[in-house]
Protein backbone atom coordinates (compact mmCIF):
# COMPACT_ATOMS: atom_id res chain seq x y z
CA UNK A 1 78.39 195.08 194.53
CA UNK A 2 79.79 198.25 192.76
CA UNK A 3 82.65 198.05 190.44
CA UNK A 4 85.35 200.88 190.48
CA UNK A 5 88.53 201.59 188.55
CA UNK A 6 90.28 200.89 191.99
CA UNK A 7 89.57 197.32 192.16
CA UNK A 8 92.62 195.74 192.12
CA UNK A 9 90.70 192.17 191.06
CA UNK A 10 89.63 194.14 187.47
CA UNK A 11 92.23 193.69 184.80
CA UNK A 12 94.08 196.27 183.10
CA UNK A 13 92.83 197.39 180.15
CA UNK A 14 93.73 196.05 176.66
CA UNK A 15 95.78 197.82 174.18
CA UNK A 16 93.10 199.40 171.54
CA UNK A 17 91.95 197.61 168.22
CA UNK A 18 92.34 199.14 165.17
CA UNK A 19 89.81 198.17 162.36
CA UNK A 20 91.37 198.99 158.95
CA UNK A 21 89.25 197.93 155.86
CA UNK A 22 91.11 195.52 153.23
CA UNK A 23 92.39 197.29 150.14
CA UNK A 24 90.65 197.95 146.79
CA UNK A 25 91.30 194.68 144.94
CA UNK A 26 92.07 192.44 147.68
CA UNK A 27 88.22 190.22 147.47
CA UNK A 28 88.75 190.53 143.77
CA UNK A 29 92.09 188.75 143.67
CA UNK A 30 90.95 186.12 146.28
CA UNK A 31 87.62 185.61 143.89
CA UNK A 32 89.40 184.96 141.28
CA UNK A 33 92.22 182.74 142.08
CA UNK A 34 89.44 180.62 143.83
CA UNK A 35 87.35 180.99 140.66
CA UNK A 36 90.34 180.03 138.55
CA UNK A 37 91.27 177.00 140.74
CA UNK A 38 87.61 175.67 141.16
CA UNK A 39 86.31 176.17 138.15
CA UNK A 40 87.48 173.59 135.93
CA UNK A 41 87.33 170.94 138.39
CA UNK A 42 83.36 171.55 138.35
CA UNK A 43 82.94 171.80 134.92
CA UNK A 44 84.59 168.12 135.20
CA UNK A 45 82.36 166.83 137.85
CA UNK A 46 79.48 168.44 136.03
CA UNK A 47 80.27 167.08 132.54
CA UNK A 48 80.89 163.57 134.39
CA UNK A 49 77.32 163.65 136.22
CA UNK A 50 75.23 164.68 132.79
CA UNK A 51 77.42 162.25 131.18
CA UNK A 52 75.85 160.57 127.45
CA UNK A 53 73.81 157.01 126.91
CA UNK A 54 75.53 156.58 124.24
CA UNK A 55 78.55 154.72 123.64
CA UNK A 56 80.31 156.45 120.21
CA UNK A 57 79.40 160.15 120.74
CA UNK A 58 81.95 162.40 119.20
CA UNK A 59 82.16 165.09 121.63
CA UNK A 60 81.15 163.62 125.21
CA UNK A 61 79.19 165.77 127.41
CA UNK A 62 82.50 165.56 130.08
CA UNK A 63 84.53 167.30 127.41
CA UNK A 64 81.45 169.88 127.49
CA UNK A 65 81.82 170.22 131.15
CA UNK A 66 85.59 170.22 131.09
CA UNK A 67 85.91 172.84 128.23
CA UNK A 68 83.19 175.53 130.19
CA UNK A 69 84.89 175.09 133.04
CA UNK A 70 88.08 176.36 131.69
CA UNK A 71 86.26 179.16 129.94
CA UNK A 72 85.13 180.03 133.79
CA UNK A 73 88.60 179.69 134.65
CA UNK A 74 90.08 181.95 132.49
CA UNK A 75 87.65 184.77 133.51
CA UNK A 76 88.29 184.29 137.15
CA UNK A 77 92.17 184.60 136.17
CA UNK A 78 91.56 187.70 134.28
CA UNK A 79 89.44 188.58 137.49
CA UNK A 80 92.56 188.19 139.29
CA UNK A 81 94.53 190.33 137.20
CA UNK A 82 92.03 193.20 137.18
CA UNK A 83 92.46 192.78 141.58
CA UNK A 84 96.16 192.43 141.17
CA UNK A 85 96.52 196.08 138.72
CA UNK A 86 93.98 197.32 141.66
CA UNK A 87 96.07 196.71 144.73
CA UNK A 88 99.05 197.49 142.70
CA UNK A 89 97.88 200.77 141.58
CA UNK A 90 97.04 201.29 145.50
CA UNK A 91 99.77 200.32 147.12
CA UNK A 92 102.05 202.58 144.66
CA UNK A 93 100.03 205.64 145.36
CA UNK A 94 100.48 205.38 149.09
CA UNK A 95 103.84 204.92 148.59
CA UNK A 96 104.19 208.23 146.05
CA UNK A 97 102.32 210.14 148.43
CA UNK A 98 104.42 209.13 151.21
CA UNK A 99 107.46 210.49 149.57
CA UNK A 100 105.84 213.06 148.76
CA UNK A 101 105.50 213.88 152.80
């Protein structure tokens, strides 16, 4: 059985997608926050599995773990700003341009 356009069982057509890529800075910012939000809680976890055998230990492994991951955290945040200044700077030069126009 042929199909033709003048099948009246076919349905219309759908209206067209458009595929428009994300703007400069967007993955950065998402890395980041998620870095900055996950980060500290596995340094925790971590420093709590390689916890010490020893009972009096001045600076316990989960204070390690805890400390590293808000090193990790910090860098993710200034990831976050570095995505933010990008889509910033983007979405402000579209919008000069379109007064320009």
């Amino acid at each position: 059985m042929s199909e033709s356009s003048d099948d009246p069982l076919l349905p219309a057509p759908g209206r067209p997608v458009r595929l428009v890529p994300t703007p400069p800075g967007f993955w950065r910012l998402v890395l980041g926050i998620g870095t900055a939000a996950l980060a500290p809680l596995f340094g925790f976890l971590v420093g709590s599995i390689t916890g010490s055998q020893e009972a009096a230990v001045e600076m316990n492994p989960q204070y390690w773990g805890l400390f590293g991951g808000f090193v990790l955290g910090g860098l993710g945040l200034g990831m976050a700003m570095l995505g933010v200044r990008r889509l910033w700077s983007h979405y402000r030069g579209r919008a000069a341009q379109e007064e320009m126009t």
